[in-house]
PDB file of N, CA and C in Angstrom:
ATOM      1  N   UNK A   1       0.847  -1.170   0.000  1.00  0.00           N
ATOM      2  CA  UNK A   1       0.000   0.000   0.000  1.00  0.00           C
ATOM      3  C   UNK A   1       0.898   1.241   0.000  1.00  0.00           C
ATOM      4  N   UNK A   2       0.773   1.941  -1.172  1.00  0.00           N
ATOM      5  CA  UNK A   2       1.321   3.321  -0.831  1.00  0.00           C
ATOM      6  C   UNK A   2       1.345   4.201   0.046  1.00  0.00           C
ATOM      7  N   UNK A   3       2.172   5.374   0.650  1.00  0.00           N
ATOM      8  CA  UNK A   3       1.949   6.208   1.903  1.00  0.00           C
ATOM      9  C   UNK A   3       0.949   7.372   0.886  1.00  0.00           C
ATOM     10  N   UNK A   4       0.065   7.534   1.941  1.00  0.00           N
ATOM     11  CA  UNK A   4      -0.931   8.656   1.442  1.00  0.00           C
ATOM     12  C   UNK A   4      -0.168  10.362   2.001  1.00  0.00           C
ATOM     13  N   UNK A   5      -0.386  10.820   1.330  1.00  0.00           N
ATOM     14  CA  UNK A   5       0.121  12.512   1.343  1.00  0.00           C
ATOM     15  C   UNK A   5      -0.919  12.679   2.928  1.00  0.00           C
ATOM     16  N   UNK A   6      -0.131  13.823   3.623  1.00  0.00           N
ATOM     17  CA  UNK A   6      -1.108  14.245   4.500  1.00  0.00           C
ATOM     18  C   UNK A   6      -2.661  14.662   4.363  1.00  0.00           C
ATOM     19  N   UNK A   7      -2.307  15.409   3.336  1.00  0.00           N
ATOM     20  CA  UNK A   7      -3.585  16.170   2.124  1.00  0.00           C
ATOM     21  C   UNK A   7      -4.862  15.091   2.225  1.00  0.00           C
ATOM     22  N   UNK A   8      -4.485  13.628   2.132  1.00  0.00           N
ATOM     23  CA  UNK A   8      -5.048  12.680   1.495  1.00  0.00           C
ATOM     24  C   UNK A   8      -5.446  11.897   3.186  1.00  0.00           C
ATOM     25  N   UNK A   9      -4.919  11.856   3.918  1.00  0.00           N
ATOM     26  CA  UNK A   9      -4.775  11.137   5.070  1.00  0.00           C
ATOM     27  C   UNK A   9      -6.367  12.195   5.948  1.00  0.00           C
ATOM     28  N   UNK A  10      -5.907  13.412   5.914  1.00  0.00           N
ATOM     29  CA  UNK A  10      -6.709  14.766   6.316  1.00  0.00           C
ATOM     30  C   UNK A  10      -8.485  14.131   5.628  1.00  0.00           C
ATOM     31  N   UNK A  11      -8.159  14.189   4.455  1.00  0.00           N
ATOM     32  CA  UNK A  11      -9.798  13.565   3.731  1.00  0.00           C
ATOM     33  C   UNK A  11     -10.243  12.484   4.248  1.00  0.00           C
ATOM     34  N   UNK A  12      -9.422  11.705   4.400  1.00  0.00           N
ATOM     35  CA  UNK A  12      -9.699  10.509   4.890  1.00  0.00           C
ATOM     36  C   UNK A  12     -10.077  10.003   6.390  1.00  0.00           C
ATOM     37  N   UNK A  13      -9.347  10.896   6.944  1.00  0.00           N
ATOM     38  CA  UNK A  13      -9.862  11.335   8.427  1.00  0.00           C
ATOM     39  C   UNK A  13     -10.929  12.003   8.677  1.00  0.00           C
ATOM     40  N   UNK A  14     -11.459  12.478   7.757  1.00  0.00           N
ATOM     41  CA  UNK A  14     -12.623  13.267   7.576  1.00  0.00           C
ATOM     42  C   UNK A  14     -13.387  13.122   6.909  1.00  0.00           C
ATOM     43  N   UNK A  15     -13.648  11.562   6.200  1.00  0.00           N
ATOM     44  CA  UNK A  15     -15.079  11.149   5.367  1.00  0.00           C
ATOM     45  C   UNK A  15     -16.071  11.030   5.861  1.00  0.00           C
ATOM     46  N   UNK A  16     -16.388  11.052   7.478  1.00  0.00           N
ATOM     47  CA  UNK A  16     -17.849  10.479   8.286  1.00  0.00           C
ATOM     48  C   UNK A  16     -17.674  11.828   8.765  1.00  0.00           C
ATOM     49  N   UNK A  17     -17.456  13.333   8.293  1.00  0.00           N
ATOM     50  CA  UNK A  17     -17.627  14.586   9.007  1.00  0.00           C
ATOM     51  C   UNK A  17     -18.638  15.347   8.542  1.00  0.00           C
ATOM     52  N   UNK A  18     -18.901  16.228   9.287  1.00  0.00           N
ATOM     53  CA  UNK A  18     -20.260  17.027   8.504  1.00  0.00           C
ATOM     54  C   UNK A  18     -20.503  18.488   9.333  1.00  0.00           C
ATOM     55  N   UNK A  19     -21.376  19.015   8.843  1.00  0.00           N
ATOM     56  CA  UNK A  19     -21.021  20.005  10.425  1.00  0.00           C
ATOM     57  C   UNK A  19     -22.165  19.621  11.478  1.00  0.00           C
ATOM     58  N   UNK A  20     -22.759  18.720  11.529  1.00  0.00           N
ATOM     59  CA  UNK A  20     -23.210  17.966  12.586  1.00  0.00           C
ATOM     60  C   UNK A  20     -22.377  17.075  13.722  1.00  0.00           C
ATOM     61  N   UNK A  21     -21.285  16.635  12.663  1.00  0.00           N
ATOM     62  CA  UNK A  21     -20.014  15.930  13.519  1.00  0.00           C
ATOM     63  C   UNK A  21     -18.823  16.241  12.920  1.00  0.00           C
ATOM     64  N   UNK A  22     -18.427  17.538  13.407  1.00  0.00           N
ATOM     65  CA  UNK A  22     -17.067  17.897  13.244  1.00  0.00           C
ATOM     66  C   UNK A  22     -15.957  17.317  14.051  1.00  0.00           C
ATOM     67  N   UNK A  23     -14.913  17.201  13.235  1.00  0.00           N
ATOM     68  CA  UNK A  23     -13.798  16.620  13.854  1.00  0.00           C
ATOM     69  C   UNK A  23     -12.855  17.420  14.771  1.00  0.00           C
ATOM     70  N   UNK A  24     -12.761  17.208  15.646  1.00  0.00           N
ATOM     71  CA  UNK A  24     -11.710  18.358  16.860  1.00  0.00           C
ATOM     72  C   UNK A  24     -10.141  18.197  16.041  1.00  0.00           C
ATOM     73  N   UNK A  25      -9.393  19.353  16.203  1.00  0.00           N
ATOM     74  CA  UNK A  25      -8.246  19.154  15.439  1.00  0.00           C
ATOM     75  C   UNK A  25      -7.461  18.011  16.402  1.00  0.00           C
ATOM     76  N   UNK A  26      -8.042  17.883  18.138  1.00  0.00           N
ATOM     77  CA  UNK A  26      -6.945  16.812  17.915  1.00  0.00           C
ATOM     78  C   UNK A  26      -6.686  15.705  17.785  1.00  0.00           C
ATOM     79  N   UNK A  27      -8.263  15.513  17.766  1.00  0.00           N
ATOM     80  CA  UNK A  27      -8.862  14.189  16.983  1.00  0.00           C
ATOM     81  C   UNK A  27      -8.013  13.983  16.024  1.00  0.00           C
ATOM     82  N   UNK A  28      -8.053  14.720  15.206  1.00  0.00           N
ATOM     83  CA  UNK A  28      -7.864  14.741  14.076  1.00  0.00           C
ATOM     84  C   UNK A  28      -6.262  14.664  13.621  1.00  0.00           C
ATOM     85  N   UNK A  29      -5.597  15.093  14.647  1.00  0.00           N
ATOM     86  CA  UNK A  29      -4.012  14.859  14.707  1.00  0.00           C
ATOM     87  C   UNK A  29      -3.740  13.506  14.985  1.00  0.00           C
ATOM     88  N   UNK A  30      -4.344  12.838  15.704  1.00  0.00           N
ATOM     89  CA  UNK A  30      -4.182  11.473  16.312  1.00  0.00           C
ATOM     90  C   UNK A  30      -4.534  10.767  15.255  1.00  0.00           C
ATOM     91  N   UNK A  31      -5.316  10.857  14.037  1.00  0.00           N
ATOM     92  CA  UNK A  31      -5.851   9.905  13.137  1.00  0.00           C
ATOM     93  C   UNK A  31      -5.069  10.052  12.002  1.00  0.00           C
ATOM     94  N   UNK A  32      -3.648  11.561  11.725  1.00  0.00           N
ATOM     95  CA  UNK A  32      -3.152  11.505  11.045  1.00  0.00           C
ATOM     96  C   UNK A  32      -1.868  10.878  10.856  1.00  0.00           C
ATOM     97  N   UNK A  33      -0.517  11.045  10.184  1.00  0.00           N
ATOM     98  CA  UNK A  33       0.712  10.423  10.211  1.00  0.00           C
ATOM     99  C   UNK A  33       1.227  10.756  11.671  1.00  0.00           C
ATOM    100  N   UNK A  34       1.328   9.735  12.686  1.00  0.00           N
ATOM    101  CA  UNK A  34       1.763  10.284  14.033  1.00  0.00           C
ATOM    102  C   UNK A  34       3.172  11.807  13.839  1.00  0.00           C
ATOM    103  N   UNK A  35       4.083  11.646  12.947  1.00  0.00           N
ATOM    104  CA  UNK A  35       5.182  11.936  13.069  1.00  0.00           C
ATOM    105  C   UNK A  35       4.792  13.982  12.689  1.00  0.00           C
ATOM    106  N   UNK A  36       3.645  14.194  12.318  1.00  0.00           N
ATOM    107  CA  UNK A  36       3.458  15.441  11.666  1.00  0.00           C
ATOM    108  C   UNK A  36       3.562  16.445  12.546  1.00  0.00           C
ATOM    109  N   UNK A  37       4.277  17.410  12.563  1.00  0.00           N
ATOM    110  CA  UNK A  37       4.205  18.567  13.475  1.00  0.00           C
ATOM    111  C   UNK A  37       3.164  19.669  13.305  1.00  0.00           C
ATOM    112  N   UNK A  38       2.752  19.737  14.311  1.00  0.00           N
ATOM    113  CA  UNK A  38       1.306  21.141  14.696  1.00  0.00           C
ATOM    114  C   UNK A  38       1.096  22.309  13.730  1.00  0.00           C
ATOM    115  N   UNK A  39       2.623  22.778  13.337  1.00  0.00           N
ATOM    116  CA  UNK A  39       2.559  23.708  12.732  1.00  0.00           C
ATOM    117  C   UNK A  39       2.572  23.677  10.929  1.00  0.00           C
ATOM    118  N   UNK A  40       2.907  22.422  10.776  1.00  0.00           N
ATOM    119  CA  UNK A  40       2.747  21.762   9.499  1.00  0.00           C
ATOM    120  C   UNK A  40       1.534  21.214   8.996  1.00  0.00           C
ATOM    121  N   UNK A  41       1.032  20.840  10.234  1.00  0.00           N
ATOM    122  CA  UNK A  41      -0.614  20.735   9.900  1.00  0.00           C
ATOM    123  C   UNK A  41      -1.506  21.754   9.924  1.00  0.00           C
ATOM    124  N   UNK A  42      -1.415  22.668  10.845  1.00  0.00           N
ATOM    125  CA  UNK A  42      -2.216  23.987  10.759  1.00  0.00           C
ATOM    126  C   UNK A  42      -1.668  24.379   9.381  1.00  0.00           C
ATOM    127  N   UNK A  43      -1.177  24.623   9.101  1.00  0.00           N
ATOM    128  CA  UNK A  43      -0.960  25.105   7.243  1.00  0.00           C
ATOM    129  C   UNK A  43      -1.717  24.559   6.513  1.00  0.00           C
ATOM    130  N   UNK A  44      -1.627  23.421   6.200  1.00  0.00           N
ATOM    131  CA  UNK A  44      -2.063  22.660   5.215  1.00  0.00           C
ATOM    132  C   UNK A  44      -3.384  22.373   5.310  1.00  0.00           C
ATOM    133  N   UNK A  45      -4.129  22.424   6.925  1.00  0.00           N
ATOM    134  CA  UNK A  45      -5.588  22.798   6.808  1.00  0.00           C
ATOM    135  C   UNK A  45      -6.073  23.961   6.543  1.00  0.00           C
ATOM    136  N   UNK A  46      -4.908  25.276   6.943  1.00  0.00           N
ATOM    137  CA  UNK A  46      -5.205  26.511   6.493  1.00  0.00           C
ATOM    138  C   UNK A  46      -5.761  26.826   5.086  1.00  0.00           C
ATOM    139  N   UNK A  47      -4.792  25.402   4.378  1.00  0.00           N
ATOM    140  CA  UNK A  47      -4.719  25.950   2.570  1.00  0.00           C
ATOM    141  C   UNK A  47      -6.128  25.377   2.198  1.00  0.00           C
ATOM    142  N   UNK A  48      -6.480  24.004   2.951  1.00  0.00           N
ATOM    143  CA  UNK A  48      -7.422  23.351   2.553  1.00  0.00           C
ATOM    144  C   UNK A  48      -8.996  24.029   2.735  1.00  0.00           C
ATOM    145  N   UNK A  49      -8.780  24.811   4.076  1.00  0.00           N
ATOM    146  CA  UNK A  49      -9.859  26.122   3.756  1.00  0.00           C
ATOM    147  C   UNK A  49     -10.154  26.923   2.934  1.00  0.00           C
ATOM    148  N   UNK A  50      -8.431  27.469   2.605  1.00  0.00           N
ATOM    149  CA  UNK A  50      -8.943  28.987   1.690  1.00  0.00           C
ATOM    150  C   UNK A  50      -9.502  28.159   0.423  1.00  0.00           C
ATOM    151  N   UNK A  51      -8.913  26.850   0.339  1.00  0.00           N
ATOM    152  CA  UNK A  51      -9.412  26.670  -1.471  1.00  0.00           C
ATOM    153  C   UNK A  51     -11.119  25.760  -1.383  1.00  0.00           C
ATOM    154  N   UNK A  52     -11.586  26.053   0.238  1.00  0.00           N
ATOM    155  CA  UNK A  52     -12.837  25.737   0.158  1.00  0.00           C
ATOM    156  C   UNK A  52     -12.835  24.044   0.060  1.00  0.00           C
ATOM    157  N   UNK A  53     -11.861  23.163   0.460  1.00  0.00           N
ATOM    158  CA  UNK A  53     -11.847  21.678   0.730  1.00  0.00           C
ATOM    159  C   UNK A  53     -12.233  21.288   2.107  1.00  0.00           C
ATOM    160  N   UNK A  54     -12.396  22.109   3.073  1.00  0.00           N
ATOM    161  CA  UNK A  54     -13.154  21.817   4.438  1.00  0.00           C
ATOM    162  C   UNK A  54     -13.581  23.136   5.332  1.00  0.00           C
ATOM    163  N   UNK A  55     -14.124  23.119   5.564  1.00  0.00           N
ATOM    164  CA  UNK A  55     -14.555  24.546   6.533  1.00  0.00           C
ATOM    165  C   UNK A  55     -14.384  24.029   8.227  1.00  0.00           C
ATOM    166  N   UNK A  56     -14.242  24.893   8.757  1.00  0.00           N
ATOM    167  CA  UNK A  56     -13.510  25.378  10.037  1.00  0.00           C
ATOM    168  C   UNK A  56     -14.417  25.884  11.258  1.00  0.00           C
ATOM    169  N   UNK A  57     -14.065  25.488  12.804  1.00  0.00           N
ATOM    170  CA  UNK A  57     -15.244  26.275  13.206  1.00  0.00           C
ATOM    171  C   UNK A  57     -14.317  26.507  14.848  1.00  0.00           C
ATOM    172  N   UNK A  58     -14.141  27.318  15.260  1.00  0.00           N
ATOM    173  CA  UNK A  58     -13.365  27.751  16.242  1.00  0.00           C
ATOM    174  C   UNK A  58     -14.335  27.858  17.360  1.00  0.00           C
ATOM    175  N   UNK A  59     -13.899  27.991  18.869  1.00  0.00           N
ATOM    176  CA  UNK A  59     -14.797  28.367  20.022  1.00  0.00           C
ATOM    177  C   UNK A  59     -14.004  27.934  21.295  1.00  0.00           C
ATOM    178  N   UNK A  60     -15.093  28.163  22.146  1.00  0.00           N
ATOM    179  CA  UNK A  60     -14.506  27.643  23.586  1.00  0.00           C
ATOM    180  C   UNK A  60     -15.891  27.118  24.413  1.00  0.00           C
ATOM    181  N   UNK A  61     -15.773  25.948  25.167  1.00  0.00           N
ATOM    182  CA  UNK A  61     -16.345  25.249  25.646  1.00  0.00           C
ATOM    183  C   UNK A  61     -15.684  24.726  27.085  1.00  0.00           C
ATOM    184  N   UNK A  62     -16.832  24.846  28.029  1.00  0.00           N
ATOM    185  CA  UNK A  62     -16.025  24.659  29.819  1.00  0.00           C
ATOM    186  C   UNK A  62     -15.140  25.007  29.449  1.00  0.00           C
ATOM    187  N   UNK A  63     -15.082  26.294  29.030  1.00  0.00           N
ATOM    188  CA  UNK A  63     -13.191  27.092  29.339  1.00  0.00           C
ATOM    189  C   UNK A  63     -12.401  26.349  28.568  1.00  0.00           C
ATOM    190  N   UNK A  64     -12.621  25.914  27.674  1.00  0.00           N
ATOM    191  CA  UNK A  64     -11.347  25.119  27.303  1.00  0.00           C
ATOM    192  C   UNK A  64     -11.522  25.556  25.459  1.00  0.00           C
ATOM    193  N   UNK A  65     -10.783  26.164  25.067  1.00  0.00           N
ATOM    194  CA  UNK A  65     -10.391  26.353  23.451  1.00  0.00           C
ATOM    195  C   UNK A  65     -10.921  25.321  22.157  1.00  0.00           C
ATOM    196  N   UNK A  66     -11.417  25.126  21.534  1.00  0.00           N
ATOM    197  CA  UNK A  66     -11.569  23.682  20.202  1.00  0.00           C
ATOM    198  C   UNK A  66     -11.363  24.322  19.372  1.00  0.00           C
ATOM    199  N   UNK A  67     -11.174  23.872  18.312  1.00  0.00           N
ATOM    200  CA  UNK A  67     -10.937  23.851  16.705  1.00  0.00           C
ATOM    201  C   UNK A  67     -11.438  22.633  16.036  1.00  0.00           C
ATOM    202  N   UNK A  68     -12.334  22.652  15.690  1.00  0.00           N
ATOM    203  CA  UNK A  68     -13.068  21.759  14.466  1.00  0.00           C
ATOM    204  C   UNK A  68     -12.976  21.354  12.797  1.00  0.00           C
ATOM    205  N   UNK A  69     -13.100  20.372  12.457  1.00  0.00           N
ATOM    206  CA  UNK A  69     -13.477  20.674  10.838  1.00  0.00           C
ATOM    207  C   UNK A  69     -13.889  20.105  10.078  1.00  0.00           C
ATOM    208  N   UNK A  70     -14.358  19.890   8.957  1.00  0.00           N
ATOM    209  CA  UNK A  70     -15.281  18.855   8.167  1.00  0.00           C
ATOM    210  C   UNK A  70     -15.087  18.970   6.570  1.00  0.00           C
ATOM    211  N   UNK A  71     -16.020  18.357   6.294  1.00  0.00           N
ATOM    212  CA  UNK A  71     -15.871  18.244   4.644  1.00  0.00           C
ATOM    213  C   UNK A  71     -17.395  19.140   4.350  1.00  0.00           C
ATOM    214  N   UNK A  72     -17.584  19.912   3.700  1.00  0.00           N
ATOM    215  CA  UNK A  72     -18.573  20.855   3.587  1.00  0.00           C
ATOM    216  C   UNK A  72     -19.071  20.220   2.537  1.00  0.00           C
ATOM    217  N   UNK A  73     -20.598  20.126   2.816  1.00  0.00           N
ATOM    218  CA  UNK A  73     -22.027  19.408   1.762  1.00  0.00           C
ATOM    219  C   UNK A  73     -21.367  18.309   2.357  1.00  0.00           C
ATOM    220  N   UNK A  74     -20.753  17.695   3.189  1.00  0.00           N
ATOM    221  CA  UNK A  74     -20.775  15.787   3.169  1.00  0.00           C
ATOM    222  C   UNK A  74     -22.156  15.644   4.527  1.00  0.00           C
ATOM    223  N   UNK A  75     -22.604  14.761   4.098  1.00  0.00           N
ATOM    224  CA  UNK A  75     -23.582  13.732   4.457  1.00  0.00           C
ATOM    225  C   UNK A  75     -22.966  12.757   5.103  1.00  0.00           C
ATOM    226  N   UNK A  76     -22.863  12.430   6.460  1.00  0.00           N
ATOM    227  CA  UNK A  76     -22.508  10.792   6.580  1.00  0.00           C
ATOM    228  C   UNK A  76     -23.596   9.884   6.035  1.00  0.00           C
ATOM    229  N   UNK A  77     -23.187   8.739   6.054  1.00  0.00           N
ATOM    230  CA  UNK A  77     -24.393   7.835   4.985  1.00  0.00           C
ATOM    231  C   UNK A  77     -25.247   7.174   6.459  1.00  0.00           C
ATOM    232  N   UNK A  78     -24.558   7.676   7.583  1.00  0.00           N
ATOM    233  CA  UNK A  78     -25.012   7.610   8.903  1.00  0.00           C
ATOM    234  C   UNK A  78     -26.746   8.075   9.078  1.00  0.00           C
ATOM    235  N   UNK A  79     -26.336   9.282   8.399  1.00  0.00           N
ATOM    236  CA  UNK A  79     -27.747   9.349   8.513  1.00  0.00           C
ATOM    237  C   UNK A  79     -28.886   9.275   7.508  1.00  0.00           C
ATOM    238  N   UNK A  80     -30.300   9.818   7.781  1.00  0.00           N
ATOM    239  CA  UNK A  80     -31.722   9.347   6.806  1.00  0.00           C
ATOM    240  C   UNK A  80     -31.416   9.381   6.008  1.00  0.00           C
ATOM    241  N   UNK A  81     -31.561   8.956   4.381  1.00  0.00           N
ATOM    242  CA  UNK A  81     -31.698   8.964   3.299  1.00  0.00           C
ATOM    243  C   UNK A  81     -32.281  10.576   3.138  1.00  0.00           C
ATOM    244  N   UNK A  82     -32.359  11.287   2.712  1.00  0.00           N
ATOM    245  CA  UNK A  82     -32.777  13.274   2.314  1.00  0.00           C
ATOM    246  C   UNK A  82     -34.037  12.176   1.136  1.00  0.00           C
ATOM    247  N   UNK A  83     -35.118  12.938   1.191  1.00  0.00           N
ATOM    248  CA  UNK A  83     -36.094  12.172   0.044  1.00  0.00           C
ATOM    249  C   UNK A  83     -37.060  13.732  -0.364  1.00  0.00           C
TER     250      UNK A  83
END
Protein backbone atom coordinates (compact mmCIF):
# COMPACT_ATOMS: atom_id res chain seq x y z
CA UNK A 1 0.00 0.00 0.00
CA UNK A 2 1.32 3.32 -0.83
CA UNK A 3 1.95 6.21 1.90
CA UNK A 4 -0.93 8.66 1.44
CA UNK A 5 0.12 12.51 1.34
CA UNK A 6 -1.11 14.25 4.50
CA UNK A 7 -3.58 16.17 2.12
CA UNK A 8 -5.05 12.68 1.49
CA UNK A 9 -4.78 11.14 5.07
CA UNK A 10 -6.71 14.77 6.32
CA UNK A 11 -9.80 13.57 3.73
CA UNK A 12 -9.70 10.51 4.89
CA UNK A 13 -9.86 11.34 8.43
CA UNK A 14 -12.62 13.27 7.58
CA UNK A 15 -15.08 11.15 5.37
CA UNK A 16 -17.85 10.48 8.29
CA UNK A 17 -17.63 14.59 9.01
CA UNK A 18 -20.26 17.03 8.50
CA UNK A 19 -21.02 20.01 10.43
CA UNK A 20 -23.21 17.97 12.59
CA UNK A 21 -20.01 15.93 13.52
CA UNK A 22 -17.07 17.90 13.24
CA UNK A 23 -13.80 16.62 13.85
CA UNK A 24 -11.71 18.36 16.86
CA UNK A 25 -8.25 19.15 15.44
CA UNK A 26 -6.94 16.81 17.91
CA UNK A 27 -8.86 14.19 16.98
CA UNK A 28 -7.86 14.74 14.08
CA UNK A 29 -4.01 14.86 14.71
CA UNK A 30 -4.18 11.47 16.31
CA UNK A 31 -5.85 9.90 13.14
CA UNK A 32 -3.15 11.50 11.04
CA UNK A 33 0.71 10.42 10.21
CA UNK A 34 1.76 10.28 14.03
CA UNK A 35 5.18 11.94 13.07
CA UNK A 36 3.46 15.44 11.67
CA UNK A 37 4.21 18.57 13.47
CA UNK A 38 1.31 21.14 14.70
CA UNK A 39 2.56 23.71 12.73
CA UNK A 40 2.75 21.76 9.50
CA UNK A 41 -0.61 20.73 9.90
CA UNK A 42 -2.22 23.99 10.76
CA UNK A 43 -0.96 25.11 7.24
CA UNK A 44 -2.06 22.66 5.21
CA UNK A 45 -5.59 22.80 6.81
CA UNK A 46 -5.20 26.51 6.49
CA UNK A 47 -4.72 25.95 2.57
CA UNK A 48 -7.42 23.35 2.55
CA UNK A 49 -9.86 26.12 3.76
CA UNK A 50 -8.94 28.99 1.69
CA UNK A 51 -9.41 26.67 -1.47
CA UNK A 52 -12.84 25.74 0.16
CA UNK A 53 -11.85 21.68 0.73
CA UNK A 54 -13.15 21.82 4.44
CA UNK A 55 -14.56 24.55 6.53
CA UNK A 56 -13.51 25.38 10.04
CA UNK A 57 -15.24 26.28 13.21
CA UNK A 58 -13.37 27.75 16.24
CA UNK A 59 -14.80 28.37 20.02
CA UNK A 60 -14.51 27.64 23.59
CA UNK A 61 -16.35 25.25 25.65
CA UNK A 62 -16.02 24.66 29.82
CA UNK A 63 -13.19 27.09 29.34
CA UNK A 64 -11.35 25.12 27.30
CA UNK A 65 -10.39 26.35 23.45
CA UNK A 66 -11.57 23.68 20.20
CA UNK A 67 -10.94 23.85 16.70
CA UNK A 68 -13.07 21.76 14.47
CA UNK A 69 -13.48 20.67 10.84
CA UNK A 70 -15.28 18.85 8.17
CA UNK A 71 -15.87 18.24 4.64
CA UNK A 72 -18.57 20.86 3.59
CA UNK A 73 -22.03 19.41 1.76
CA UNK A 74 -20.77 15.79 3.17
CA UNK A 75 -23.58 13.73 4.46
CA UNK A 76 -22.51 10.79 6.58
CA UNK A 77 -24.39 7.84 4.99
CA UNK A 78 -25.01 7.61 8.90
CA UNK A 79 -27.75 9.35 8.51
CA UNK A 80 -31.72 9.35 6.81
CA UNK A 81 -31.70 8.96 3.30
CA UNK A 82 -32.78 13.27 2.31
CA UNK A 83 -36.09 12.17 0.04
Amino acid sequence: MPNLSIRENILKALAESSSQMPVLLTNLKSLIVPGVKLAELNAILDSMCQNRELLTCSGFKDGKEYVCYWIPGNIPHKSPPLY
